[in-house]
N, C-alpha and C. Protein backbone atom coordinates (compact mmCIF):
# COMPACT_ATOMS: atom_id res chain seq x y z
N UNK A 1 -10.54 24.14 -1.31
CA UNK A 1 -11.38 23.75 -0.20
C UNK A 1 -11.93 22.34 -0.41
N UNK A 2 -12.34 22.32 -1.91
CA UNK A 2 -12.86 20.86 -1.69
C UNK A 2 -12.02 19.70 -1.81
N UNK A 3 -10.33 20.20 -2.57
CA UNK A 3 -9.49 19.02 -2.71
C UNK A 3 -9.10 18.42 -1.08
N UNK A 4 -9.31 19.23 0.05
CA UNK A 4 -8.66 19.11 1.39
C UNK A 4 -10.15 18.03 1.79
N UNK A 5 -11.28 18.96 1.71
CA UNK A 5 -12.19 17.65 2.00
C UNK A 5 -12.50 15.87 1.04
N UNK A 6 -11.89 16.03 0.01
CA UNK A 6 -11.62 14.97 -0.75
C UNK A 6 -10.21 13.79 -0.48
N UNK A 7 -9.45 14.56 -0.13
CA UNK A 7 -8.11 13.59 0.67
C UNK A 7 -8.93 13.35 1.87
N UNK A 8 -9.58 13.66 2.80
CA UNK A 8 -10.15 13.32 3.80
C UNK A 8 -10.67 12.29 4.02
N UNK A 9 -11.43 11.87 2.90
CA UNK A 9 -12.38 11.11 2.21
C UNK A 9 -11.51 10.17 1.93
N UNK A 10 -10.99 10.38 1.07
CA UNK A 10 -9.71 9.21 0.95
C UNK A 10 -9.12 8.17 1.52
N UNK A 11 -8.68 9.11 2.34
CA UNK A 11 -7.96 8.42 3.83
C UNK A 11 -9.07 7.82 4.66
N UNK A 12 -10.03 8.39 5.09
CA UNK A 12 -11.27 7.80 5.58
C UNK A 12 -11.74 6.67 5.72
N UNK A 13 -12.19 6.26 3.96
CA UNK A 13 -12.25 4.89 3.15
C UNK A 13 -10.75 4.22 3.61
N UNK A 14 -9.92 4.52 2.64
CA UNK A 14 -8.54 3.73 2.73
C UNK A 14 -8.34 3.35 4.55
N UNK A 15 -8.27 3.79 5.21
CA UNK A 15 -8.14 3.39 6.84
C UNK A 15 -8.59 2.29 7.06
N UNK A 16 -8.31 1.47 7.80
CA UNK A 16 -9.13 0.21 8.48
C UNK A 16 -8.30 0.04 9.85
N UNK A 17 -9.54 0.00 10.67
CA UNK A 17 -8.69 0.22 12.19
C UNK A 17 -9.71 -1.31 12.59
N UNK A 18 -9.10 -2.26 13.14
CA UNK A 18 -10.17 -3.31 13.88
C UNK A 18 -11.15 -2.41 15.18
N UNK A 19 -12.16 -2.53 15.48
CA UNK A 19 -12.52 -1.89 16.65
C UNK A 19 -12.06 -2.35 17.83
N UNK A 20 -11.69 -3.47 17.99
CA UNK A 20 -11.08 -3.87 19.36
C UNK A 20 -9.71 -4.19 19.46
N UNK A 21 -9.30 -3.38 18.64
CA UNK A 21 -7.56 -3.50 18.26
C UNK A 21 -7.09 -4.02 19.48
N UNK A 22 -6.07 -4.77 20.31
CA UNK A 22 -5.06 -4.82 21.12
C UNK A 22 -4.02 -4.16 21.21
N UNK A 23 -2.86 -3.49 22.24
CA UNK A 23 -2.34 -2.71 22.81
C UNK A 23 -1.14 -3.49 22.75
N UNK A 24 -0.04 -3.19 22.02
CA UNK A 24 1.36 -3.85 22.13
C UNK A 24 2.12 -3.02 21.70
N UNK A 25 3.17 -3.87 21.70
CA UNK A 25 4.82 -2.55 21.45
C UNK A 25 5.10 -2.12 20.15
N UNK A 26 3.80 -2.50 19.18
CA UNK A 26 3.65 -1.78 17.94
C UNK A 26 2.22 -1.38 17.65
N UNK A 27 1.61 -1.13 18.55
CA UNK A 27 0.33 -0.65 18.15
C UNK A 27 0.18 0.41 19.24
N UNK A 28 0.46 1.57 19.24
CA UNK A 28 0.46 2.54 20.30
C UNK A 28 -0.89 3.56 19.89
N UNK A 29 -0.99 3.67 21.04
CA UNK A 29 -2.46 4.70 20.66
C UNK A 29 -1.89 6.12 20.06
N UNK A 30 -2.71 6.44 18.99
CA UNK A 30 -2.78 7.23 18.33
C UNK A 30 -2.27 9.15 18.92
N UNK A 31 -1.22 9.54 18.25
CA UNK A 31 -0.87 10.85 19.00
C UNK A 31 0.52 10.53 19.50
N UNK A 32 0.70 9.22 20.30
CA UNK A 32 1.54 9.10 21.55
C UNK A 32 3.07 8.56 20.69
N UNK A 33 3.17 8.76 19.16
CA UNK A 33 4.44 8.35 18.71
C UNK A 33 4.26 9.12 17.25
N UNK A 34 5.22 10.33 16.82
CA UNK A 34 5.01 9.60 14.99
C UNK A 34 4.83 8.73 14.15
N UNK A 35 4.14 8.22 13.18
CA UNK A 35 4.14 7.31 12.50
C UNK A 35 3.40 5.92 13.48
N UNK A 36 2.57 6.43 14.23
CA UNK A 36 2.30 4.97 15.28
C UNK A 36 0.35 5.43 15.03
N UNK A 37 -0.77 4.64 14.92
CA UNK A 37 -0.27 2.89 15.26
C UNK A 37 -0.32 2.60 13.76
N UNK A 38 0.50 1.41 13.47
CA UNK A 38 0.56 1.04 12.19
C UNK A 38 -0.53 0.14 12.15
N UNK A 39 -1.10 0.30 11.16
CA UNK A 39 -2.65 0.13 10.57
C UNK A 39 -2.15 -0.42 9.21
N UNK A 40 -3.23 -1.13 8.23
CA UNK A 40 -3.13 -1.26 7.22
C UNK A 40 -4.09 -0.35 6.57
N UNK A 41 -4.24 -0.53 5.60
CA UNK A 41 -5.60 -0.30 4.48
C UNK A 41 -6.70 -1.57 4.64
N UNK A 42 -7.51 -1.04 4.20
CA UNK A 42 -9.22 -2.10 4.11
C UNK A 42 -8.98 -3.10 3.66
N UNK A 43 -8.76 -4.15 4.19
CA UNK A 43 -8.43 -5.55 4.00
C UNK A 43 -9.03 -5.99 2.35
N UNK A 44 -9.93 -5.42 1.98
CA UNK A 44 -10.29 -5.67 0.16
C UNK A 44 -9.89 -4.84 -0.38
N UNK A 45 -9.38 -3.54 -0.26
CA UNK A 45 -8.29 -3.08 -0.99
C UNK A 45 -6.79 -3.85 -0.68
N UNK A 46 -6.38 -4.06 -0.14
CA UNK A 46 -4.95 -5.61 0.34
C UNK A 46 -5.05 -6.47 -0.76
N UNK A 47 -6.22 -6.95 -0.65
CA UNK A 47 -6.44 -8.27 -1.36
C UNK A 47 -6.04 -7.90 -3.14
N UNK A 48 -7.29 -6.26 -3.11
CA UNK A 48 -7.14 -6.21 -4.93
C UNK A 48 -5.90 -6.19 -5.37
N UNK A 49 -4.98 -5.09 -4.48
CA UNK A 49 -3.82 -5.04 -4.97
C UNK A 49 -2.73 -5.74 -5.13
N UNK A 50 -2.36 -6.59 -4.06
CA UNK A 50 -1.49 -7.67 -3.78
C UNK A 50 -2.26 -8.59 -5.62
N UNK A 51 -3.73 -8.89 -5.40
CA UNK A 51 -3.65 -9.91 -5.96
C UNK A 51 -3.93 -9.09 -7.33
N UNK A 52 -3.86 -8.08 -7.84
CA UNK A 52 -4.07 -7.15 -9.00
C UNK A 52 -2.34 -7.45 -9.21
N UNK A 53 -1.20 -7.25 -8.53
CA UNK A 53 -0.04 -6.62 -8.97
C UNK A 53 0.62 -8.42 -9.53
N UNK A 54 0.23 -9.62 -8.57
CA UNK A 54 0.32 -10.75 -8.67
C UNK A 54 -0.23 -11.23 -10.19
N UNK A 55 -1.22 -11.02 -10.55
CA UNK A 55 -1.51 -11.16 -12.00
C UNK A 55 -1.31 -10.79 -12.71
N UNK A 56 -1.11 -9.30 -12.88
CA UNK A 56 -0.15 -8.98 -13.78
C UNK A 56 0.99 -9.49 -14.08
N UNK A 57 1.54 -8.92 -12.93
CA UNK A 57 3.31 -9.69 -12.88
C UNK A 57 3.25 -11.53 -13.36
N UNK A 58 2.35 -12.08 -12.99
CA UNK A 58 3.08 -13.71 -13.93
C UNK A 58 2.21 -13.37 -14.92
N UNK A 59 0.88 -12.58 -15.74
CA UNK A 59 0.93 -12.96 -16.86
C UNK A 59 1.94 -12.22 -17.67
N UNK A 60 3.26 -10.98 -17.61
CA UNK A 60 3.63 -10.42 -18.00
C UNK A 60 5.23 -11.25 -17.96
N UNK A 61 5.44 -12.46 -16.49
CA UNK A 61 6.76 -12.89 -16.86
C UNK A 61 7.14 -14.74 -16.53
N UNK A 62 5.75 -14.82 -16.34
CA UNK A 62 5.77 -16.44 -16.26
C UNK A 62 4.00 -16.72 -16.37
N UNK A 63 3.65 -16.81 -17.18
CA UNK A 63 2.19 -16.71 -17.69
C UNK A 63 1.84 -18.52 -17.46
N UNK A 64 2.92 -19.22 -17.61
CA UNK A 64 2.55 -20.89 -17.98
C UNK A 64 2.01 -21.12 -16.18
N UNK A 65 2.55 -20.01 -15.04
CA UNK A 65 2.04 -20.44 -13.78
C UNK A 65 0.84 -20.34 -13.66
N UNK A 66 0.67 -19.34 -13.87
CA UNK A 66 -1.16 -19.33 -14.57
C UNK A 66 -2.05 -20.27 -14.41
N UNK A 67 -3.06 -20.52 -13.60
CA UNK A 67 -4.15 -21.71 -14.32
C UNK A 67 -4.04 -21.20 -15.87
N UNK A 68 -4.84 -22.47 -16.12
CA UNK A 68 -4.90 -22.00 -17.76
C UNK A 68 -6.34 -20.64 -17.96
N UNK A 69 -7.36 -20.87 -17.11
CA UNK A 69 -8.23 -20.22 -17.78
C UNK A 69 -7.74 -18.87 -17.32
N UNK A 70 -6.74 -18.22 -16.38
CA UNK A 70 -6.57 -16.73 -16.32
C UNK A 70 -5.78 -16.36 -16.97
N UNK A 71 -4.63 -17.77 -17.38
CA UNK A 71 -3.60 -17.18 -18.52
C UNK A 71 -4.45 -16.70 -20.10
N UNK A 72 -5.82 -17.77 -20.25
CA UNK A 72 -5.82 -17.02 -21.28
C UNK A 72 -6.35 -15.75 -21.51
N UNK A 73 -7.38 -15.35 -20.39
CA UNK A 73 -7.88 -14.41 -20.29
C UNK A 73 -7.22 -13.22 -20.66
N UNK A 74 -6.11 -13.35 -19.39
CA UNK A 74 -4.98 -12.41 -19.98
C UNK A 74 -4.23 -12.48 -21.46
N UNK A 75 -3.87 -13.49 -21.63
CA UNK A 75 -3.58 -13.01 -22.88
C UNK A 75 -4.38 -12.91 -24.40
N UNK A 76 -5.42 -12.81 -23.97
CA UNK A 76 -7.00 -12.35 -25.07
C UNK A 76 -6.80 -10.55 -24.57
N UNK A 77 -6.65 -10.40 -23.31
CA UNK A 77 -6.94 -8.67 -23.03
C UNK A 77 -5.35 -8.00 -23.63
N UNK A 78 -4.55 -8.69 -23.19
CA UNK A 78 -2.88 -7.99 -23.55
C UNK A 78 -1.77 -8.82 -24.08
N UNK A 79 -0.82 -8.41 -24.75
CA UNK A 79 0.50 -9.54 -24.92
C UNK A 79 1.69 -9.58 -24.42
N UNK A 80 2.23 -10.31 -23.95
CA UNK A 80 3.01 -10.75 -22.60
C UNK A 80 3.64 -9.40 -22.11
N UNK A 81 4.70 -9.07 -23.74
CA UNK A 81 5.70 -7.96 -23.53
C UNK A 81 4.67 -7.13 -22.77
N UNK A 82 3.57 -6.22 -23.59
CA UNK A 82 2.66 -5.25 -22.65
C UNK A 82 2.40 -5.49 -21.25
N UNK A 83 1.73 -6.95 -20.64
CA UNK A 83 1.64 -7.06 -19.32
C UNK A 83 3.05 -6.80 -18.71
N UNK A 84 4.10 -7.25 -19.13
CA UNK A 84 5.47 -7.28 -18.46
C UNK A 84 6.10 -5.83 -18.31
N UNK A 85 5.63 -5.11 -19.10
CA UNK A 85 5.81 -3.36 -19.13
C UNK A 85 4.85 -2.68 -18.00
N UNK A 86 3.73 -3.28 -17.82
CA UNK A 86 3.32 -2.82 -17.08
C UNK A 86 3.17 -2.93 -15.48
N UNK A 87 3.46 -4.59 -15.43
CA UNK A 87 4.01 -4.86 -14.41
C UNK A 87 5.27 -4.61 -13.72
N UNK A 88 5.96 -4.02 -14.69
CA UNK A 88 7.34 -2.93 -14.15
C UNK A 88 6.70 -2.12 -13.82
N UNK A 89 6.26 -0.97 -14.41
CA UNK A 89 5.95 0.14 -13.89
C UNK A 89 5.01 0.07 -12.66
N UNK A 90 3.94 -1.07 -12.53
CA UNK A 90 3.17 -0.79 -11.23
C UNK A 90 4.46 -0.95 -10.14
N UNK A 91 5.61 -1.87 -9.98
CA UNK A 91 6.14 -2.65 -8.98
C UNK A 91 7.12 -0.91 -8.89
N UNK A 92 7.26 -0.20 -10.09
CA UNK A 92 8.51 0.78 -9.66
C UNK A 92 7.79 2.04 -9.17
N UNK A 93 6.41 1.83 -9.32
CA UNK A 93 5.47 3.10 -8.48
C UNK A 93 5.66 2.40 -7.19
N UNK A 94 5.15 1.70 -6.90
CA UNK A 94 5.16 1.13 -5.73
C UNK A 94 6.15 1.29 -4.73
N UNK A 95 6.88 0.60 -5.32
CA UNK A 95 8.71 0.96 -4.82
C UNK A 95 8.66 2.36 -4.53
N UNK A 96 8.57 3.50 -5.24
CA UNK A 96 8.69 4.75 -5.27
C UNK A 96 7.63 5.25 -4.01
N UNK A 97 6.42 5.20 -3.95
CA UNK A 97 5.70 4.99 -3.11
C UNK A 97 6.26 4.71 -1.59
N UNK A 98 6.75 3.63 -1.68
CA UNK A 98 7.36 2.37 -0.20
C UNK A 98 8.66 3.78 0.33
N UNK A 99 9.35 4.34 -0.63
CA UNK A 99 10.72 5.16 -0.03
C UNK A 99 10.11 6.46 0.29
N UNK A 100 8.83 6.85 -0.50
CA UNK A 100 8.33 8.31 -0.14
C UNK A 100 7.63 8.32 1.27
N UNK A 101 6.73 6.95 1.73
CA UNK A 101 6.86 6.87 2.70
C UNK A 101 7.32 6.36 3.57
N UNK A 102 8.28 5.87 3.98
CA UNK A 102 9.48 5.58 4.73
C UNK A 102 9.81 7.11 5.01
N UNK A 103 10.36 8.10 4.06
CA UNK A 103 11.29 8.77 4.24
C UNK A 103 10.03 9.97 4.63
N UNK A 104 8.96 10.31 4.51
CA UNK A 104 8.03 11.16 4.77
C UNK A 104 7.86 10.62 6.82
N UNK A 105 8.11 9.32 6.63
CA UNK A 105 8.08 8.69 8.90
C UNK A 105 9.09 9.04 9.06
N UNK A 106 10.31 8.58 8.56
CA UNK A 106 11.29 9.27 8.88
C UNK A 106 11.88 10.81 9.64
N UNK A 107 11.45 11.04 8.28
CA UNK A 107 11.61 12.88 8.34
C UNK A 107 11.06 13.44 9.82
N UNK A 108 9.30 12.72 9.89
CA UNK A 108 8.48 13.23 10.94
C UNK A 108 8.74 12.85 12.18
N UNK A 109 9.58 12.39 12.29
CA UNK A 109 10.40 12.11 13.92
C UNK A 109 10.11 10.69 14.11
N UNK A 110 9.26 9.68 13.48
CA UNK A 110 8.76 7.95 13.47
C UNK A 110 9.84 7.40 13.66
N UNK A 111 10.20 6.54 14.49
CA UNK A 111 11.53 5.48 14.72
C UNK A 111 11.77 5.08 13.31
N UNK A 112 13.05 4.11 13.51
CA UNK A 112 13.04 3.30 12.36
C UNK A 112 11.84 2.02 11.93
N UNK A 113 11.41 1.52 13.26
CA UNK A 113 10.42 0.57 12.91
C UNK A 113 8.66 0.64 12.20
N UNK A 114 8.46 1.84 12.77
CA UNK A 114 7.93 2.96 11.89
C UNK A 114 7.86 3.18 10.23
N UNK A 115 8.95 3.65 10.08
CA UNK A 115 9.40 3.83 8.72
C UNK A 115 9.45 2.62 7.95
N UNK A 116 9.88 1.29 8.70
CA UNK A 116 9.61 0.35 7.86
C UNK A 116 8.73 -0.58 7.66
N UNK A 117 8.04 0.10 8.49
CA UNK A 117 6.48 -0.77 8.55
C UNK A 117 5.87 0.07 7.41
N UNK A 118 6.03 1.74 7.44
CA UNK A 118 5.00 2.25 6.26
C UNK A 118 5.62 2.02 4.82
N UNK A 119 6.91 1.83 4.67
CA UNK A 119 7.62 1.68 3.71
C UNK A 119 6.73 0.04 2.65
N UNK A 120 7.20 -0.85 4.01
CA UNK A 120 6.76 -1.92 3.64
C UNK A 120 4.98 -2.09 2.88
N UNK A 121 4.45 -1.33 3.67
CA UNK A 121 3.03 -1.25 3.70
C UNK A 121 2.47 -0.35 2.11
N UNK A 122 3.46 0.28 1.98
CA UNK A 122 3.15 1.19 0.84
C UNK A 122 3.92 0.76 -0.62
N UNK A 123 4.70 -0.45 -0.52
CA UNK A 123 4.95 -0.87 -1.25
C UNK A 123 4.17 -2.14 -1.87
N UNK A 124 2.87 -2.67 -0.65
CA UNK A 124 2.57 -3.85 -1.09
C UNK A 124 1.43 -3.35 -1.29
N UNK A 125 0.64 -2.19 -0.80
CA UNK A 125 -0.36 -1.77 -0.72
C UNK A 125 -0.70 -0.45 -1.85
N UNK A 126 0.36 0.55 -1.89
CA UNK A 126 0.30 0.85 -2.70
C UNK A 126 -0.45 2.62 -2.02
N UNK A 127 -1.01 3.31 -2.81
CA UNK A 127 -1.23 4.83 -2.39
C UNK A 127 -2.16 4.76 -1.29
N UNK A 128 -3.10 3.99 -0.61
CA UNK A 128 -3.83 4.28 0.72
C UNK A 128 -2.59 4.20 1.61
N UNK A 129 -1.95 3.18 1.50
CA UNK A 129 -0.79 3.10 2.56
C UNK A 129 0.03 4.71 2.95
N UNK A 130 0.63 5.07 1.84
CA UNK A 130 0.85 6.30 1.67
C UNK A 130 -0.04 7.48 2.35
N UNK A 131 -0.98 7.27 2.20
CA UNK A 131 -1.78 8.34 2.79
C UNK A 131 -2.13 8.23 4.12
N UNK A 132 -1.93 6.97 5.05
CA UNK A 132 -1.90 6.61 5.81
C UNK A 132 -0.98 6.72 6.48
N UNK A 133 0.24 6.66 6.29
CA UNK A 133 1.71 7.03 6.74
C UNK A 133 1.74 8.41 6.92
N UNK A 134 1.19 9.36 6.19
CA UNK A 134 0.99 10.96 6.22
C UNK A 134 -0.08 11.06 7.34
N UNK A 135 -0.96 10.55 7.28
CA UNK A 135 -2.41 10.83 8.36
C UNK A 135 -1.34 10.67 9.88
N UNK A 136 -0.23 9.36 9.71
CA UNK A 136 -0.07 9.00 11.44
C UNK A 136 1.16 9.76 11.50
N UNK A 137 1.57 10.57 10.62
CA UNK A 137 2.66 11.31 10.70
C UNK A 137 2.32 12.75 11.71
N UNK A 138 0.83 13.29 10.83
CA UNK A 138 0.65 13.84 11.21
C UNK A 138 -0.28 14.01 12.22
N UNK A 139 -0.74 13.23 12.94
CA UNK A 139 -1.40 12.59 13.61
C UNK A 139 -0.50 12.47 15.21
N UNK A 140 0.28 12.20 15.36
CA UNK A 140 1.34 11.92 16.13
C UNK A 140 2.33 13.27 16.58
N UNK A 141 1.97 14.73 15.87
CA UNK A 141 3.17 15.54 16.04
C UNK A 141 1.47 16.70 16.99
């Protein structure tokens, strides 16, 4: 009972709808398509992650792009090989993520443009996206 009200919560937070959204041939009101309207996540969760997966990834495979003071930071907290291990694994969750939902719009009757909007979205964004692709999945049937 309480894990169902805790994904709720989840998704809740993770959602970000503009309030005066505009009406176009990819933003359909809610119900009236599977997988529609494509939404992102909370524009500061966007930011952490994009720019969380971005720092990792060059201090783990080109660290000299780095200003200097974040390269060293990073490499005072970890050493290259470690960031570079781990920056695989965030980019192959992600990835994994991007096809589970694709193929979760898919499945739910979502066009193709659909599917590759949540695909896309859940690969750069990461698990709100995901849960978001499930909310308009199910949301839409």
């Amino acid at each position: 009972r309480w894990r169902g009200a805790a994904w709720a919560q989840i998704v809740a937070v993770c959602r970000h709808r503009p309030p005066t959204a505009p009406q176009s041939a990819l933003r359909l009101p809610a119900g009236e398509r599977p997988g529609y309207p494509l939404v992102t996540p909370n524009p500061a969760w966007c930011v952490a992650a994009l720019g969380g997966l971005s720092y990792v990834t060059a201090l783990g495979f080109a660290p000299a792009a780095l200003p200097p003071p974040l390269a060293a930071l990073g490499a005072a907290a970890v050493a290259q090989s470690t960031a570079a291990s781990i920056a695989s694994v965030a980019w192959a969750v992600h990835v994994l993520e991007g096809a589970v939902a694709a193929a979760l719009v898919a499945r739910g009757g979502g066009d193709a443009a659909a599917a590759a909007w949540w695909g896309a979205s859940a690969v750069l964004f990461g698990f709100p996206a995901l849960l978001m692709a499930k909310a308009s999945v199910e949301d839409g049937q």
